[in-house]
Structures are given as structure tokens and as C-alpha cells.
N, C-alpha and C. Protein backbone atom coordinates (compact mmCIF):
# COMPACT_ATOMS: atom_id res chain seq x y z
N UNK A 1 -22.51 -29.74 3.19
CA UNK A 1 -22.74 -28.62 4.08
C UNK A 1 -21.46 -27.83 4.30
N UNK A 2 -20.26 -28.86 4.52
CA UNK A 2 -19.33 -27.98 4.66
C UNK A 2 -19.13 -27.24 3.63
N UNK A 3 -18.60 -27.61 2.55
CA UNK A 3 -18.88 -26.58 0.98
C UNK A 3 -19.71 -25.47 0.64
N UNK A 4 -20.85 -25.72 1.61
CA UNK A 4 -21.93 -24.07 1.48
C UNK A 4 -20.79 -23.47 2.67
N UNK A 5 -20.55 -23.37 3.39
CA UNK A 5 -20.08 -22.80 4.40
C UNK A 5 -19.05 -21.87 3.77
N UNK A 6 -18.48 -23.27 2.89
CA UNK A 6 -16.81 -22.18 2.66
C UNK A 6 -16.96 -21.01 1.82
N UNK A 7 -18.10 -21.74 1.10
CA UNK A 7 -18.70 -20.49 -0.26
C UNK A 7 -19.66 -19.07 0.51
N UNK A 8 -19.85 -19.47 1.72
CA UNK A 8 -20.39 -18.38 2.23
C UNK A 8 -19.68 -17.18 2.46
N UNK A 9 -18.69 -18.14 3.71
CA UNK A 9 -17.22 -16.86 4.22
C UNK A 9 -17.03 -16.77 3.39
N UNK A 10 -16.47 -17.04 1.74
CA UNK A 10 -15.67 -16.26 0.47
C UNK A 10 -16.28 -14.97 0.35
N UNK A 11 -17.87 -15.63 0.13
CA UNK A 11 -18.48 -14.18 -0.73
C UNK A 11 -18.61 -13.32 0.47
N UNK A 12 -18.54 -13.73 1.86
CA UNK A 12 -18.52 -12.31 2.72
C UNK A 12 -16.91 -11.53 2.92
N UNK A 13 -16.64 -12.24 2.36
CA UNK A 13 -14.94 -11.41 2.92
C UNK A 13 -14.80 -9.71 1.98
N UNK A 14 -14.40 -9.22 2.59
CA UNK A 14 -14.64 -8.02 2.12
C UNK A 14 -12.82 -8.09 1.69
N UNK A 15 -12.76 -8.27 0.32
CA UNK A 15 -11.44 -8.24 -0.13
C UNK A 15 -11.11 -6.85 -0.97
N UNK A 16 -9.48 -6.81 -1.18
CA UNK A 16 -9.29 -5.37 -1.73
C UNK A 16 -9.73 -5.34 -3.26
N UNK A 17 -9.79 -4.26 -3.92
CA UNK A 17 -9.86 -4.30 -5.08
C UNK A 17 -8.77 -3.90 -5.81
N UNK A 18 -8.06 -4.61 -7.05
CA UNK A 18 -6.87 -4.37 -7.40
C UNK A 18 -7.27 -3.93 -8.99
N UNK A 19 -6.02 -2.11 -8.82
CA UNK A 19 -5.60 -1.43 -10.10
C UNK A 19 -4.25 -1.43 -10.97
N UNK A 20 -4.07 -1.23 -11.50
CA UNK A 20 -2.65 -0.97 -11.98
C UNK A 20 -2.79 0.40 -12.50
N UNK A 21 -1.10 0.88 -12.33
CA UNK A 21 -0.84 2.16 -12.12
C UNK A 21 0.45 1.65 -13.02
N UNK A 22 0.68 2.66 -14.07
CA UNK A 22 2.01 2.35 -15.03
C UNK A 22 2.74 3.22 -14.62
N UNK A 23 4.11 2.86 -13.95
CA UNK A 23 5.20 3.71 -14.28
C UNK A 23 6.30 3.75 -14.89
N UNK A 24 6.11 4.79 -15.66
CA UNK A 24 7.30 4.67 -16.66
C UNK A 24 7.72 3.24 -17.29
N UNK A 25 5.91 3.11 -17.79
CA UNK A 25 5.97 1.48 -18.75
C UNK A 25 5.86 0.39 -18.09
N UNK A 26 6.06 0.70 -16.74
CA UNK A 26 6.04 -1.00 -15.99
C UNK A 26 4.75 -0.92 -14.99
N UNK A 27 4.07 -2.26 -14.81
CA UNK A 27 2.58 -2.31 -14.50
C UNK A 27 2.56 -2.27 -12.72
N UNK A 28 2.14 -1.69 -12.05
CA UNK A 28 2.30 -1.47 -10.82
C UNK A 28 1.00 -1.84 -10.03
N UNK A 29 0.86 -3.06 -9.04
CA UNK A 29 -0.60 -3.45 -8.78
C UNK A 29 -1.17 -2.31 -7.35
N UNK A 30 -1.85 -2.11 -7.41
CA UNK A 30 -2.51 -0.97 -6.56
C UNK A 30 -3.75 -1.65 -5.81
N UNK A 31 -4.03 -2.14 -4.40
CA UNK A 31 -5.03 -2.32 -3.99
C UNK A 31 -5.69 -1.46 -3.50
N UNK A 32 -6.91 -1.25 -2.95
CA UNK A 32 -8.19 -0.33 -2.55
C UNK A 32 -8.93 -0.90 -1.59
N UNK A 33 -9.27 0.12 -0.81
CA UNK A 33 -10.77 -0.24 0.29
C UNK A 33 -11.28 1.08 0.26
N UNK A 34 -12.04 1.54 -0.49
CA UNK A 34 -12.71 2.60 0.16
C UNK A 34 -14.10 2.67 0.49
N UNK A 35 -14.25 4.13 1.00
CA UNK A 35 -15.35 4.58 1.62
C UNK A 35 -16.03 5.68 1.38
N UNK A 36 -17.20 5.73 1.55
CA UNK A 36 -17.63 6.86 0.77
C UNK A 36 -17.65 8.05 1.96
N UNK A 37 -17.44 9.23 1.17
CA UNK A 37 -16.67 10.68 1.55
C UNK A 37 -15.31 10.63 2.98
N UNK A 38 -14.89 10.16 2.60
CA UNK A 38 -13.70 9.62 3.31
C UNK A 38 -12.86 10.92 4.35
N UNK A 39 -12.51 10.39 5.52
CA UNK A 39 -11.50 11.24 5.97
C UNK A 39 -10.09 11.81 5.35
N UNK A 40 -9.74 11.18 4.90
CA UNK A 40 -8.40 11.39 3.95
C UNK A 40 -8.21 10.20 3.36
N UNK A 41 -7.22 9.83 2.58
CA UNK A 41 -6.53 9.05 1.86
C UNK A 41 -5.11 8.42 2.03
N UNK A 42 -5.17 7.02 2.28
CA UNK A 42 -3.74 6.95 2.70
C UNK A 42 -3.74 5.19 1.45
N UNK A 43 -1.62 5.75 1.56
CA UNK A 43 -1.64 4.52 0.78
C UNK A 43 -0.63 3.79 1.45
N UNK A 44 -0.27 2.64 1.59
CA UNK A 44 0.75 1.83 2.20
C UNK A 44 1.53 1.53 1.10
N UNK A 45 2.83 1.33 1.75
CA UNK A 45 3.94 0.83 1.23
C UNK A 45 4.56 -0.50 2.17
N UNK A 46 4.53 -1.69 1.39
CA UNK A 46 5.09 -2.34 2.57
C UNK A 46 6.65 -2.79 2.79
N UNK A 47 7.19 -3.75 3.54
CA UNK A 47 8.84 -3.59 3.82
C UNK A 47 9.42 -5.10 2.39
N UNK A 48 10.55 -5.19 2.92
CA UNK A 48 11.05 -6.77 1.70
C UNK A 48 11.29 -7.85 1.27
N UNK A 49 9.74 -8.13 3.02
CA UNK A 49 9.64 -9.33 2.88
C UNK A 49 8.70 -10.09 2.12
N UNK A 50 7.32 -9.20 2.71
CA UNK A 50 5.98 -9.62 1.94
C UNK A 50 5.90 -8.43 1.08
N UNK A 51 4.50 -8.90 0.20
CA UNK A 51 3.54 -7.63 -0.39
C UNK A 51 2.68 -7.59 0.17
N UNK A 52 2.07 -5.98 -0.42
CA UNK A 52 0.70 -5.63 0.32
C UNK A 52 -0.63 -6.53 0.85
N UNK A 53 -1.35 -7.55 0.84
CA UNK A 53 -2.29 -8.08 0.82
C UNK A 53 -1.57 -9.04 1.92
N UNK A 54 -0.38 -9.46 2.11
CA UNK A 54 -0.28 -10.32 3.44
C UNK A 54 -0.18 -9.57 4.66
N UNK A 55 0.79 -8.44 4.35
CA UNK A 55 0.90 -7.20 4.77
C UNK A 55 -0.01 -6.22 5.72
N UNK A 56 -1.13 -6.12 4.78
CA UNK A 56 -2.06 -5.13 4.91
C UNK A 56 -3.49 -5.49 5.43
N UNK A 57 -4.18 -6.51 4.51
CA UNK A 57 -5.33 -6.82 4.27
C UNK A 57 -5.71 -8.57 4.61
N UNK A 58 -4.57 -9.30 5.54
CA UNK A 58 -4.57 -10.28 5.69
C UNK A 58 -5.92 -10.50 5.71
N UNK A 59 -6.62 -11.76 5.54
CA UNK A 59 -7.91 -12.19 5.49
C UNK A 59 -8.12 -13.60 6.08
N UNK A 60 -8.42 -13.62 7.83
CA UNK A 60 -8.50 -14.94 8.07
C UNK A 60 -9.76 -15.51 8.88
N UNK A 61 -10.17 -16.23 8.50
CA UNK A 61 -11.59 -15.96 9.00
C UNK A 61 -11.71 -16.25 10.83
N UNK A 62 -12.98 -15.30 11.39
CA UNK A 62 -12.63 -15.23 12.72
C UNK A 62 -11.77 -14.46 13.35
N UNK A 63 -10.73 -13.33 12.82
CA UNK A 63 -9.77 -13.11 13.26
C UNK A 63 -10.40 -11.53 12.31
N UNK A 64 -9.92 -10.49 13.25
CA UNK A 64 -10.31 -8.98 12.33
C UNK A 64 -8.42 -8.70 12.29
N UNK A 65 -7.47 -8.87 11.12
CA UNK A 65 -6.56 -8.94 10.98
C UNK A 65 -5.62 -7.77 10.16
N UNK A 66 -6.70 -6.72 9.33
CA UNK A 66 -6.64 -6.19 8.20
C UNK A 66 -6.24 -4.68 8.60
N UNK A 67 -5.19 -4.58 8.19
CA UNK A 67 -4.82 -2.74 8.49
C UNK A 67 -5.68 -1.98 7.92
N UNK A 68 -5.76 -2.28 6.23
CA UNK A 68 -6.66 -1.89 5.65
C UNK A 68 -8.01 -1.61 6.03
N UNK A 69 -9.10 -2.81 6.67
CA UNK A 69 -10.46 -2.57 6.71
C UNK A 69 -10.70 -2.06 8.23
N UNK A 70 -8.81 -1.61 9.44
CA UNK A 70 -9.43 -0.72 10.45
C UNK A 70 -9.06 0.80 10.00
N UNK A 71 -8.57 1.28 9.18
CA UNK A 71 -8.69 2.39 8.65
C UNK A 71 -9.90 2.69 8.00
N UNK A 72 -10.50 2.07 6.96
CA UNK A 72 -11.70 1.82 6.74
C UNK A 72 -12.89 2.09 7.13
N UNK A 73 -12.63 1.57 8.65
CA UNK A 73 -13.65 1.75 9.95
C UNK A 73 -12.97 3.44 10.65
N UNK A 74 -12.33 3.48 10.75
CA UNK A 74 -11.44 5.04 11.23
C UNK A 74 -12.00 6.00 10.38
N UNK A 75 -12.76 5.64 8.65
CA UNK A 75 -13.18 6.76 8.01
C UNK A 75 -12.28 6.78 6.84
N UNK A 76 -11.39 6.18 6.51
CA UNK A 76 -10.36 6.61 5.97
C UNK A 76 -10.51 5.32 4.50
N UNK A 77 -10.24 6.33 3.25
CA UNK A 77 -9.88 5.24 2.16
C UNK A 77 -8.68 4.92 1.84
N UNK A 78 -8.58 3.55 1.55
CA UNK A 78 -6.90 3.43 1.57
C UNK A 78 -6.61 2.06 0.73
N UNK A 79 -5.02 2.40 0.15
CA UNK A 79 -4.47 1.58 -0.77
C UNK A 79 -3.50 1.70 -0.28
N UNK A 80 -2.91 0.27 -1.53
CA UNK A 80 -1.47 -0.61 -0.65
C UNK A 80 -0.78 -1.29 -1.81
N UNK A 81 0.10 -0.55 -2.65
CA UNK A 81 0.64 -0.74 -3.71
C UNK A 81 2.01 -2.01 -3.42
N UNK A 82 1.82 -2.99 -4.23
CA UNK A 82 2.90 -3.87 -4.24
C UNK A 82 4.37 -3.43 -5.15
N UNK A 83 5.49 -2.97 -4.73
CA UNK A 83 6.86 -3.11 -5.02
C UNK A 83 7.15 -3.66 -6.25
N UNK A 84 7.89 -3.20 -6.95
CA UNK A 84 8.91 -4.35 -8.38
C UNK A 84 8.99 -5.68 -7.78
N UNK A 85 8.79 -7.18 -8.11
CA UNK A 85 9.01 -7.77 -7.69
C UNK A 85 8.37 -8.32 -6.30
N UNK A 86 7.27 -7.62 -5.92
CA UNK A 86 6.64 -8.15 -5.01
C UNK A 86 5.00 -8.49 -5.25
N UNK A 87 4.16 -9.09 -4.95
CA UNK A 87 2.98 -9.56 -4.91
C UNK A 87 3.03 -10.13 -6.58
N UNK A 88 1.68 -8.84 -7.05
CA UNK A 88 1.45 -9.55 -8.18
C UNK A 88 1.70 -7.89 -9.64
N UNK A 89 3.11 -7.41 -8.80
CA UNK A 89 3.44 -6.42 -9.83
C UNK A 89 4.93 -7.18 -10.01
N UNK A 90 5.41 -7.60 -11.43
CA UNK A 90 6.32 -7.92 -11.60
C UNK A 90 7.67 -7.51 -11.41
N UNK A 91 9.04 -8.67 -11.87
CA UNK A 91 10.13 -7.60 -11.56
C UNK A 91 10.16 -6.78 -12.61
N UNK A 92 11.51 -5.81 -12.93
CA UNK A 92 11.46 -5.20 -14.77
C UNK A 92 12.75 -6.04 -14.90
N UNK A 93 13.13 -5.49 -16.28
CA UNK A 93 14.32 -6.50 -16.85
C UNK A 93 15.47 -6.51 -16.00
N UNK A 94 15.81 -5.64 -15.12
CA UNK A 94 16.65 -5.53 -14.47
C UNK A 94 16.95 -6.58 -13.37
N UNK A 95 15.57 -7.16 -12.73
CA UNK A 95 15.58 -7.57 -11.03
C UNK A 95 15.73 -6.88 -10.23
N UNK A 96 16.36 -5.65 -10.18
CA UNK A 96 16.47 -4.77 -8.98
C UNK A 96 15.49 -3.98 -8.91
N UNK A 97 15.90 -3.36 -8.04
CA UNK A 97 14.61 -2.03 -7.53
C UNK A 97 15.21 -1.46 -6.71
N UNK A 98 16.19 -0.47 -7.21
CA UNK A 98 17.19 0.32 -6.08
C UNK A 98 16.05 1.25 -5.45
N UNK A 99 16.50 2.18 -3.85
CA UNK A 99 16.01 3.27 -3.54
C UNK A 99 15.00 3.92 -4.31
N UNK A 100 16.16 5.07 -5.32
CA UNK A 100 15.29 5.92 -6.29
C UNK A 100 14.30 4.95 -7.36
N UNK A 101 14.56 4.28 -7.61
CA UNK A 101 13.43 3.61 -8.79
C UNK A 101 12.33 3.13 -7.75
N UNK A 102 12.50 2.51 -6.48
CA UNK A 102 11.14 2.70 -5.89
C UNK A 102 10.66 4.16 -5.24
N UNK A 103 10.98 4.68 -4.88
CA UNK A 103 10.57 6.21 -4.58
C UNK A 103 10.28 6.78 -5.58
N UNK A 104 10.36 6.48 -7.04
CA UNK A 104 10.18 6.93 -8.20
C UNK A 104 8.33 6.74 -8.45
N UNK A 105 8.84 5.21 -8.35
CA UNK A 105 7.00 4.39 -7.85
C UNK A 105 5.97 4.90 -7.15
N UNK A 106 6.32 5.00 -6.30
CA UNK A 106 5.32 5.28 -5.23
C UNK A 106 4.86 6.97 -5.48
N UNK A 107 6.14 7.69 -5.94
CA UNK A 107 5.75 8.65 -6.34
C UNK A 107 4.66 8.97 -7.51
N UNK A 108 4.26 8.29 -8.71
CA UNK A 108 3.97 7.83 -9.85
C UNK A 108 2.33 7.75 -9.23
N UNK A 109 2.55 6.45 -8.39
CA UNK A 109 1.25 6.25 -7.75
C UNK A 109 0.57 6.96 -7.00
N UNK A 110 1.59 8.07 -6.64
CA UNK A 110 1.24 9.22 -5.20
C UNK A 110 0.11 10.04 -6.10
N UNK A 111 0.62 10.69 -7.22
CA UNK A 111 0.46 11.65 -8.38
C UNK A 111 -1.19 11.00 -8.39
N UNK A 112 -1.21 9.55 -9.21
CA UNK A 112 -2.18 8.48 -9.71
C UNK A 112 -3.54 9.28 -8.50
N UNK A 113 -3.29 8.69 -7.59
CA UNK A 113 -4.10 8.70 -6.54
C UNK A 113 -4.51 10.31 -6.16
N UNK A 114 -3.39 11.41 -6.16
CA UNK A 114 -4.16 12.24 -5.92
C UNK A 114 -4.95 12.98 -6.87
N UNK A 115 -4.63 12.74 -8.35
CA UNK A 115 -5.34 12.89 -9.30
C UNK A 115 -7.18 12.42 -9.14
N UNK A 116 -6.93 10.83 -8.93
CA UNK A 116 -8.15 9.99 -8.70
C UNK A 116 -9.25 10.94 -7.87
N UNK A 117 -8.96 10.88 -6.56
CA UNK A 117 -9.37 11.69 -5.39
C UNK A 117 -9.55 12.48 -5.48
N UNK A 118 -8.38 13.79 -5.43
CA UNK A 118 -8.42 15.13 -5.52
C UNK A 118 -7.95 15.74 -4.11
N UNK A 119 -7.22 14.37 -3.56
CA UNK A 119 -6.81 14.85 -2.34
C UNK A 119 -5.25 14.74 -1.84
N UNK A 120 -4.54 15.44 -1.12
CA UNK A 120 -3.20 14.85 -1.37
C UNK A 120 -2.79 12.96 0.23
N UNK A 121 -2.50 12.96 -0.05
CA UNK A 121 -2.21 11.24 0.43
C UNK A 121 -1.29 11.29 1.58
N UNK A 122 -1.85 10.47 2.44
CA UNK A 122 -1.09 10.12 4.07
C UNK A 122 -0.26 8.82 3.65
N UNK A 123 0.91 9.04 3.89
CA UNK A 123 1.53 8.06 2.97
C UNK A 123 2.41 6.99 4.29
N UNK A 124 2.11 5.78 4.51
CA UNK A 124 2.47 4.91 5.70
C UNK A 124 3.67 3.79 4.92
N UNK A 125 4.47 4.46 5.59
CA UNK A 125 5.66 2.74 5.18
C UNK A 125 5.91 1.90 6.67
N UNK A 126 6.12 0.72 5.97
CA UNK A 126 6.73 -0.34 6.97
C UNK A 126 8.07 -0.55 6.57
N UNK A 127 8.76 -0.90 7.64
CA UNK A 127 10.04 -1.57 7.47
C UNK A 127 10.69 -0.54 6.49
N UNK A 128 11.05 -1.56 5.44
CA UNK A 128 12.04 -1.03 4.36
C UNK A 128 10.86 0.07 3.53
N UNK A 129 9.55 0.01 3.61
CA UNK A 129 8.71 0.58 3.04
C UNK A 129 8.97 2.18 3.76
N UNK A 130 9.06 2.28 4.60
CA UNK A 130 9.12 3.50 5.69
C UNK A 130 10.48 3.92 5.01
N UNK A 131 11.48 3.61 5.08
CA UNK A 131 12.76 4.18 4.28
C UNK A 131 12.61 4.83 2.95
N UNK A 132 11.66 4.38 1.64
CA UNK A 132 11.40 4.70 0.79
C UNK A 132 10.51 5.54 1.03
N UNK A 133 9.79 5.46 2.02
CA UNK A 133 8.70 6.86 2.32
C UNK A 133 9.44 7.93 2.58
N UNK A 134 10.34 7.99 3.39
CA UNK A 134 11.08 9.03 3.93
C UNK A 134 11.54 9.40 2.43
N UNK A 135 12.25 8.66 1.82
CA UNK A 135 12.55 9.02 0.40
C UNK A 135 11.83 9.70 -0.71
N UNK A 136 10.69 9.20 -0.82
CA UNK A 136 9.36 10.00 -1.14
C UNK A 136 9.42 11.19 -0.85
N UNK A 137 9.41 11.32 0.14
CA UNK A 137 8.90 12.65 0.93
C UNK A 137 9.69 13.69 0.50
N UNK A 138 11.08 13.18 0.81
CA UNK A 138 12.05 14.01 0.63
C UNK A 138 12.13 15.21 -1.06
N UNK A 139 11.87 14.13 -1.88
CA UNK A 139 12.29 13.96 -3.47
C UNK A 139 10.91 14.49 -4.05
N UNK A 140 9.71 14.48 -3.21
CA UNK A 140 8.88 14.32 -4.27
C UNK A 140 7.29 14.62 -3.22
N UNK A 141 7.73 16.13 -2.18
CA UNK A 141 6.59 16.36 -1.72
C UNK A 141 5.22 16.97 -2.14
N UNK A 142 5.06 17.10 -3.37
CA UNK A 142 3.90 18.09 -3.47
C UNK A 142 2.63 17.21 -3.68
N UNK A 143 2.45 15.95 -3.17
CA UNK A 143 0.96 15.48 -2.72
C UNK A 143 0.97 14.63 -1.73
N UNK A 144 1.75 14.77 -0.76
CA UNK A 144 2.13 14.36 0.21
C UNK A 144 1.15 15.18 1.38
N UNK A 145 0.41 14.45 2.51
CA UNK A 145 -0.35 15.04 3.22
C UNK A 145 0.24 15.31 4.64
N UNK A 146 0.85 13.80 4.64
CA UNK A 146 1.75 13.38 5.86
C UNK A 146 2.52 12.25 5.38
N UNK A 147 3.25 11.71 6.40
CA UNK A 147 4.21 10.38 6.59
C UNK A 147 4.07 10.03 7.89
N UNK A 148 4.17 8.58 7.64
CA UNK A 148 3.82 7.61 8.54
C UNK A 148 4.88 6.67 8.73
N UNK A 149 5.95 6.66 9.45
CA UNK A 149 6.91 5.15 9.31
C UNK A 149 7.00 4.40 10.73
N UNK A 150 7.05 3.16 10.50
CA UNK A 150 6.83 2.61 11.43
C UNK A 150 7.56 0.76 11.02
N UNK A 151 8.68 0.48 11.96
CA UNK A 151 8.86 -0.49 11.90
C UNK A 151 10.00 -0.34 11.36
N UNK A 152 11.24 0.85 11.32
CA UNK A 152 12.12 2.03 10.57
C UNK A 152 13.11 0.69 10.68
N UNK A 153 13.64 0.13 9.72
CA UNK A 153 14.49 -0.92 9.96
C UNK A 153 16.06 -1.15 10.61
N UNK A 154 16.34 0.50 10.61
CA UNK A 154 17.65 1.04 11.47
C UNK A 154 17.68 1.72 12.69
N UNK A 155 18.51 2.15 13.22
CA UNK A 155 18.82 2.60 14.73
C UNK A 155 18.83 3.73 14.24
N UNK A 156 17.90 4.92 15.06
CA UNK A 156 18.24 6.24 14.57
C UNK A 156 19.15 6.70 15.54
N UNK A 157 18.81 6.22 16.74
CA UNK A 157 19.59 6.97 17.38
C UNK A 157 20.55 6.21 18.50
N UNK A 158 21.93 6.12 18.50
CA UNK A 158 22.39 5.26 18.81
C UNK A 158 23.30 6.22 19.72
N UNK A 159 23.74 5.28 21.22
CA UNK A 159 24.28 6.01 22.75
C UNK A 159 25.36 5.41 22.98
């Protein structure tokens, strides 16, 4: 009995669906929740500790935990791309992932997505993710809808 149980909650969990997005040759994992005719489009970036899916879309049963599935509910479709080296998008030969080569990313994926859609993208960073957004933004606004940072890992303003 317990074993039907567990197989139950699995198949109800409403988990993300994962794409890859190539940039510039290297495989970039892209998760999804959407909804049909959506308020806008937003994609997350997360900071350098976790990736997206612990991040975003945690899944624990009993517990409504998921950034993802309350945007979802808000109307909104949304993805949550994992970093060089984070989740289940690898590192490249290098190991690093300076600034510009992730703002390069996200940009890549920005493009990806508003292509997909046809809409331009509310773009949310955390932590160190929010720094590269700002970076984004800066370098590479033309499908940019808004910015979202939150969790800004420095002092902006210091007395």
C-alpha cells in the first residue's frame, strides 16, 4: 500500500519540463511551466549556489514550495535556465563562467524564448543570478520586458 501511494504523489506532481538551448555550441538546460495564453513570460536565473529546480520548482509533498507553479497560478508562463556548471547543463572546457559568458547565456536563451513565444521576457535573477540580470539588461536589451532582482548579493547603498 505504501508503494501505491508513492507512485501516486509521483504521477501527480506537476514537474518542469526540460529543453536545451545551444549557445555558442554548449548545451544549456531550460526548464518550463506553462500556461495556456499566458500573461507574459518570465525566465529565472538562479544565484551560485543551487540550480534552477531546487531553486525554483522545489517539489515536496504537502508543502506548495514552487516559484515556478505560483507564477503559473498568477497567469504567467515561466522558465528557469540552469548556469555552466550548474544542475544538469554542464561545465565547458574551461570550468569557468565569468560575468560576460553568462550574460552571454541567458542572453542566447532570452532571444530562444522570445522567438518561441513571440513575446519579449520578464527576466528575474536571484542572488548572483540578479547581477547577471542587471548584466543582461545592460548588454543585451532588445527582448527584455522587465527585470526583476532580488536577493542582490551586495550593498548598494552604503552610510
Amino acid at each position: 500500500m505504501i508503494g501505491f501511494l508513492v507512485v501516486t504523489n509521483c504521477l501527480a506532481a506537476d514537474y518542469a519540463k526540460k529543453q536545451t538551448v545551444i549557445a555558442d555550441g554548449h548545451p544549456i538546460a531550460v526548464w518550463s511551466k506553462e500556461v495556456p495564453n499566458p500573461r507574459g513570460v518570465i525566465l529565472l536565473h538562479h544565484g551560485r549556489t543551487w540550480s534552477s529546480l531546487p531553486d525554483f520548482d522545489l517539489q515536496v509533498q504537502g508543502e506548495e514550495l514552487s516559484l515556478m507553479d505560483g507564477f503559473n497560478e498568477a497567469g504567467f508562463s515561466v522558465w528557469a535556465m540552469d548556469a555552466r556548471g550548474y544542475g544538469e547543463t554542464p561545465r565547458d572546457e574551461s570550468g569557468w563562467n565569468t560575468p560576460n559568458r553568462a550574460a552571454k547565456d541567458v542572453s542566447i536563451v532570452i532571444d530562444w524564448l522570445s522567438r518561441e513565444t513571440g513575446r519579449k521576457v520578464h527576466l528575474w535573477g536571484w542572488s548572483m543570478g540578479s547581477m547577471i540580470g542587471q548584466l543582461v539588461t545592460q548588454q543585451y536589451p532588445q527582448h527584455i520586458a522587465s527585470l526583476t532582482l532580488f536577493g542582490y548579493p551586495l550593498k548598494v547603498l552604503q552610510r
